[in-house]
Protein backbone atom coordinates (compact mmCIF):
# COMPACT_ATOMS: atom_id res chain seq x y z
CA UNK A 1 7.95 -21.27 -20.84
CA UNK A 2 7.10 -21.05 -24.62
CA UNK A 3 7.35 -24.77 -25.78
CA UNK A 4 8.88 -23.06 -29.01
CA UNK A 5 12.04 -22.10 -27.08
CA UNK A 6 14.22 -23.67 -24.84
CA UNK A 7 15.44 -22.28 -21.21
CA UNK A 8 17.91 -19.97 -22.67
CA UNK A 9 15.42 -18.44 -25.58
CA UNK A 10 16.87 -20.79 -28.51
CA UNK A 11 13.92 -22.16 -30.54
CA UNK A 12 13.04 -25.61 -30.08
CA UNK A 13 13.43 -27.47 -33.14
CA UNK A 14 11.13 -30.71 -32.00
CA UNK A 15 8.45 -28.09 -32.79
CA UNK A 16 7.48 -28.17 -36.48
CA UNK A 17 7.94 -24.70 -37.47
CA UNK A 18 4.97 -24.64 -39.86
CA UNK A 19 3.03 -25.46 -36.81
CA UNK A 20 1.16 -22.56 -35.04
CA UNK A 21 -0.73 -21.52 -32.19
CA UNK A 22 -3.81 -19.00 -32.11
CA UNK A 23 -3.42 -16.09 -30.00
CA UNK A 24 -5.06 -15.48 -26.56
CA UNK A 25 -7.98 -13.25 -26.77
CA UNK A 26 -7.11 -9.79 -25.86
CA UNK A 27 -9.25 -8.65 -23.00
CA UNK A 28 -9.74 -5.32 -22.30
CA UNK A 29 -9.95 -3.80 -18.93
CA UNK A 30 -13.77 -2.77 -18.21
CA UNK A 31 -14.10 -1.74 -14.61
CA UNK A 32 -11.42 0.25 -12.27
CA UNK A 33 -10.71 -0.24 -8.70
CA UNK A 34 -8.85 2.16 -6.77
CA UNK A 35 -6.75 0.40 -4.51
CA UNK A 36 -6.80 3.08 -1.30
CA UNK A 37 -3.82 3.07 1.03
CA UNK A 38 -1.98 0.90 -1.22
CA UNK A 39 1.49 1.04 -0.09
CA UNK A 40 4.67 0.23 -2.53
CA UNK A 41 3.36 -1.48 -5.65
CA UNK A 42 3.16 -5.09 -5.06
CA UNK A 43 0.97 -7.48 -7.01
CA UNK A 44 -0.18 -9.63 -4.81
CA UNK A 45 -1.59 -6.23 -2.14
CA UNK A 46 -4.38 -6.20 -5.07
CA UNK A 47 -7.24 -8.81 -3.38
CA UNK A 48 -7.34 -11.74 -5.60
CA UNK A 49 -10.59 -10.95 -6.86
CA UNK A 50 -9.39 -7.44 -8.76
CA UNK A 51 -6.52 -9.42 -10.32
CA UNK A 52 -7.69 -10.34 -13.67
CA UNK A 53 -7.99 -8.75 -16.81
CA UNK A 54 -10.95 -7.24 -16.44
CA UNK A 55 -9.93 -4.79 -13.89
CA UNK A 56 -7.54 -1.57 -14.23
CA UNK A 57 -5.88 -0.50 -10.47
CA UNK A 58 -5.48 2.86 -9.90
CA UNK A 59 -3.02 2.76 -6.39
CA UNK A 60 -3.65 5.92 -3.86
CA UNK A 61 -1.53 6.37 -1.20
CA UNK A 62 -0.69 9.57 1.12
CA UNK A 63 3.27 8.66 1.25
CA UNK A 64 5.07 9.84 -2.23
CA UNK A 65 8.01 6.81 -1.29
CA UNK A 66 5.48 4.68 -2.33
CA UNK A 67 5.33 6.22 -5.93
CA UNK A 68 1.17 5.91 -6.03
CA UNK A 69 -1.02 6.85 -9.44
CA UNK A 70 -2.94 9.54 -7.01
CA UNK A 71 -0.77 10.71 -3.97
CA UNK A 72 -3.05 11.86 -1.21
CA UNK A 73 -5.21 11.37 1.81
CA UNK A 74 -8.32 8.22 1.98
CA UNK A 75 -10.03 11.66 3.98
CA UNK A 76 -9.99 14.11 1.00
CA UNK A 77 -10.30 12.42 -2.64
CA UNK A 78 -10.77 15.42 -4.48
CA UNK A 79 -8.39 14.26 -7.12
CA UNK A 80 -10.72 11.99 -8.08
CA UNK A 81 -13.92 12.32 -9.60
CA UNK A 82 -17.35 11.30 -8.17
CA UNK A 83 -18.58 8.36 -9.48
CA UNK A 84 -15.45 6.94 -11.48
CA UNK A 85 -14.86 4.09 -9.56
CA UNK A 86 -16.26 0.59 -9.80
CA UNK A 87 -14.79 -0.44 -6.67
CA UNK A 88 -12.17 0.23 -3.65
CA UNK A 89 -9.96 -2.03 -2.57
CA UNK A 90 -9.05 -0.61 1.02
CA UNK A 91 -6.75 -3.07 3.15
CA UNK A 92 -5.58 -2.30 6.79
CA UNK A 93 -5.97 1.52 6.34
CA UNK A 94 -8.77 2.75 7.95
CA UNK A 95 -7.24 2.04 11.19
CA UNK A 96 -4.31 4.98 10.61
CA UNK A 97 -7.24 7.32 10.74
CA UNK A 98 -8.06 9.22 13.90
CA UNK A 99 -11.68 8.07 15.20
CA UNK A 100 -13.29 11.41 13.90
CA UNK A 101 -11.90 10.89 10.26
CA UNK A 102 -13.19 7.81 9.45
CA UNK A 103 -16.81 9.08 8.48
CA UNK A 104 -14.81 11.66 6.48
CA UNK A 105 -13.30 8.73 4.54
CA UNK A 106 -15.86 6.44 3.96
CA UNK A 107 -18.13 9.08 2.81
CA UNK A 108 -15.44 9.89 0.03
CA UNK A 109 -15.52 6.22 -0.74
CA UNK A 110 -18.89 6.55 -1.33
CA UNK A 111 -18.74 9.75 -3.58
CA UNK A 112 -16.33 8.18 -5.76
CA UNK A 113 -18.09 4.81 -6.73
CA UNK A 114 -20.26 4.29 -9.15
CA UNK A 115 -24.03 3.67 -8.39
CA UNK A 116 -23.66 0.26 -8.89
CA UNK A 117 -20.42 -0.15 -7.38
CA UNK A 118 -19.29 -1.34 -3.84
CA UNK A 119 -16.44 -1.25 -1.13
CA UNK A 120 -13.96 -4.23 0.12
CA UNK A 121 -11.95 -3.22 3.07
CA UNK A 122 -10.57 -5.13 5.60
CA UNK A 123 -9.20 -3.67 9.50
CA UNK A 124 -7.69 -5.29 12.17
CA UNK A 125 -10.73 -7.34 14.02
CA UNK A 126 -10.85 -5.57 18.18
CA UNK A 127 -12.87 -8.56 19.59
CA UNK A 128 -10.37 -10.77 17.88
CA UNK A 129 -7.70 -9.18 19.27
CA UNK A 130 -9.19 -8.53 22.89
CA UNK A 131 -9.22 -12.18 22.85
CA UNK A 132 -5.52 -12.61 22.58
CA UNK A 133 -4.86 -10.11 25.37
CA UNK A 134 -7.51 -11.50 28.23
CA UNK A 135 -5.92 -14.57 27.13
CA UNK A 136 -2.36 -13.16 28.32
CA UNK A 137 -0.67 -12.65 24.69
CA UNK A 138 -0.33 -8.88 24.51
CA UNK A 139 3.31 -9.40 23.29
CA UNK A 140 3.30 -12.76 21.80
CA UNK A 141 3.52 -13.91 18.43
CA UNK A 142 -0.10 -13.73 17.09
CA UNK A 143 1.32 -14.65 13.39
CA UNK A 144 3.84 -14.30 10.94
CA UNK A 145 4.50 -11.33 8.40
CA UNK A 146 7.54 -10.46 5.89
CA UNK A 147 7.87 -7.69 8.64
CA UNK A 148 8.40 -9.73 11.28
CA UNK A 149 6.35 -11.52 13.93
CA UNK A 150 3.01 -9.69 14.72
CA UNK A 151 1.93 -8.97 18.01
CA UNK A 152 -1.40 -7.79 19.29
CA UNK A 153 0.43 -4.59 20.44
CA UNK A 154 1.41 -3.89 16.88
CA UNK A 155 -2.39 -4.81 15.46
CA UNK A 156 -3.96 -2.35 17.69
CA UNK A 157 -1.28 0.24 17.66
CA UNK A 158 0.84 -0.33 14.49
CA UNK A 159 4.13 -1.77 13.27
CA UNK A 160 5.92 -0.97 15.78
CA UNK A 161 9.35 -1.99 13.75
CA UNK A 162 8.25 0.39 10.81
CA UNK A 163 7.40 3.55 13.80
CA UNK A 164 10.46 2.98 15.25
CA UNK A 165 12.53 3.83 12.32
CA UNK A 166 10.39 6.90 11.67
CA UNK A 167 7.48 5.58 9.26
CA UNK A 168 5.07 7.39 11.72
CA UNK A 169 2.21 6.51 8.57
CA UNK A 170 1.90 3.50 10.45
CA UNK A 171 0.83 4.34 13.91
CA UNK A 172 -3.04 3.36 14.07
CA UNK A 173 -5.21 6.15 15.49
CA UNK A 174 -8.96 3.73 15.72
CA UNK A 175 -10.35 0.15 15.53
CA UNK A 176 -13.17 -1.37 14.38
CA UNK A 177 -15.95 -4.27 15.29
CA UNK A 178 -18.36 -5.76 13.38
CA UNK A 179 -20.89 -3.71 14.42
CA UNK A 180 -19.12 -0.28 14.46
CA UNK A 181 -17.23 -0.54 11.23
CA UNK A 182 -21.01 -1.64 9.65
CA UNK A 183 -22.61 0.98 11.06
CA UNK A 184 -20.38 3.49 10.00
CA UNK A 185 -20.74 2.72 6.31
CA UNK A 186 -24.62 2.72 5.91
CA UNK A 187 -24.56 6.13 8.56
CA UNK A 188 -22.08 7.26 5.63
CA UNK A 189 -24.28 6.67 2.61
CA UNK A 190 -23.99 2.78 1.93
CA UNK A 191 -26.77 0.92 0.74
CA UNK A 192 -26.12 -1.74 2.81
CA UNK A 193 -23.02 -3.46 5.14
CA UNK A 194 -22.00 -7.04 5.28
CA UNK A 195 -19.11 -7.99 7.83
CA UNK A 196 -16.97 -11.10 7.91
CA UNK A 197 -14.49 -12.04 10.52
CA UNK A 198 -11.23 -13.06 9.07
CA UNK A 199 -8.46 -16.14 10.07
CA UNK A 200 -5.54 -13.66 10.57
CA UNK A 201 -6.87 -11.14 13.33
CA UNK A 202 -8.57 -9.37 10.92
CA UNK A 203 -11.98 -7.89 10.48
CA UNK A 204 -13.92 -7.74 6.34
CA UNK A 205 -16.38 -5.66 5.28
CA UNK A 206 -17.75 -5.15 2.04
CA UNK A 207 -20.13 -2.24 1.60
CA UNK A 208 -22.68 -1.66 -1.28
CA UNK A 209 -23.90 1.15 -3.55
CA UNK A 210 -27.96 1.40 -3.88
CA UNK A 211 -27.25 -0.68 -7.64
CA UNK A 212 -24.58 -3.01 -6.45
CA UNK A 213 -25.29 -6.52 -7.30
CA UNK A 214 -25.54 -8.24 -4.59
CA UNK A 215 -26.05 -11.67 -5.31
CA UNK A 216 -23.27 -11.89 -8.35
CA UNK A 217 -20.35 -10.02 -5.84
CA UNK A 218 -21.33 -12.50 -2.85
CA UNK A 219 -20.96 -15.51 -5.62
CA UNK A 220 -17.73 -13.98 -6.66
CA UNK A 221 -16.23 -13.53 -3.41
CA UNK A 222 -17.25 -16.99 -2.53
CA UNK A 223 -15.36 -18.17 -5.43
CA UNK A 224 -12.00 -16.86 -3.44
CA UNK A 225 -13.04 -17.94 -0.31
CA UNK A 226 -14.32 -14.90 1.35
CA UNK A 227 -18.09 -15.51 2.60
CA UNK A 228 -20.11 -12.50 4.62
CA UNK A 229 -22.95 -12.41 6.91
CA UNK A 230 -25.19 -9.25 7.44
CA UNK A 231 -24.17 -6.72 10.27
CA UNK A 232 -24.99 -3.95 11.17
CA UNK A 233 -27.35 -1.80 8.64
């Protein structure tokens, strides 16, 4: 709240009015990440990394309810020209693909980056989830969501609250591993693959264009508490 005002927008009069205050620094947005599969717009979808000034989002999505920037398909991203992107910000969407899409997709990611520029994406994690069925929780509880409990039937499968009253956008078609989802990007045209396993059943993998800097993005990402190790590629 502006110390100048009180709750209800009055001005404050312990402030001396001849007193002022310089004004932030205006920054303007330098890079653009296109925010694939994004869903409804909702802040806090963006990773925490892309939310700061210095990025513009650009939200794709293949369902008009969710009133996207570009409406259309992560397989066919001929709206958008090659090499506009700085990044892609691509959260629990590669799984709604059938198996023999995916390379489709990714290779579109890679058209529309920049040469410098690099991939975030994050899937459900198989092995993680294989776990919790040997283990005898197929229909538990894994976690928590604004949806509703999650189960391991709904991680490899989808939703199953949002299919059942028709959203068939959220049936999942193919998972991932480590290994697979790694070697997928480089077979697709990525410089290079780096794979993290996540704390929520879910598998991270940031890909990187031949100029991407490696080194400052790792730092970054460490910054929000998202580390990688080298996979596949």
């Amino acid at each position: 709240m502006d110390d100048a005002r009180d709750a209800h927008g009055r001005e404050n009069s312990t402030m001396p009015q001849h007193e002022s205050r310089a004004a932030a620094p205006t920054v303007t947005p330098t890079k653009r990440v296109l925010n694939a599969g994004s869903g409804a717009y909702m802040p806090e979808r963006l990773h925490v990394s892309f939310r700061n000034p210095e990025w513009t989002e650009v939200r794709l999505d293949i369902d008009e309810k969710a009133k996207p920037d570009v409406l259309g398909s992560i397989v066919d991203l001929s709206a958008i020209a090659t090499a506009s992107f700085d990044a892609i910000w691509c959260s629990h969407n590669l799984e709604h693909l059938h198996t023999y899409q995916v390379g489709w997709a990714l290779t579109e990611f890679h058209r529309v980056l920049k040469p410098d520029g690099f991939a975030l994406i994050v899937t459900p994690d198989l092995e993680a989830i294989a776990e919790l069925i040997v283990n005898g929780h197929l229909e538990d509880a894994a976690y928590p969501s604004r949806a509703g409990p999650i189960t391991a039937l709904d991680m490899l499968y989808g939703l199953s609250v949002s299919i059942a009253r028709g959203n068939s956008f959220m049936c999942h078609h193919t998972g991932f591993t480590a290994e697979r989802l790694g070697r997928l990007l480089v077979e697709n045209g990525f410089a290079e693959a780096l794979a993290t396993h996540g704390q929520m059943f879910d598998l991270w993998a940031l890909a990187l264009m031949p100029q991407a800097r490696k080194d400052a993005l790792l730092r970054h990402l460490h910054a929000h508490q998202l580390d990688f190790f080298p996979d596949a590629g």
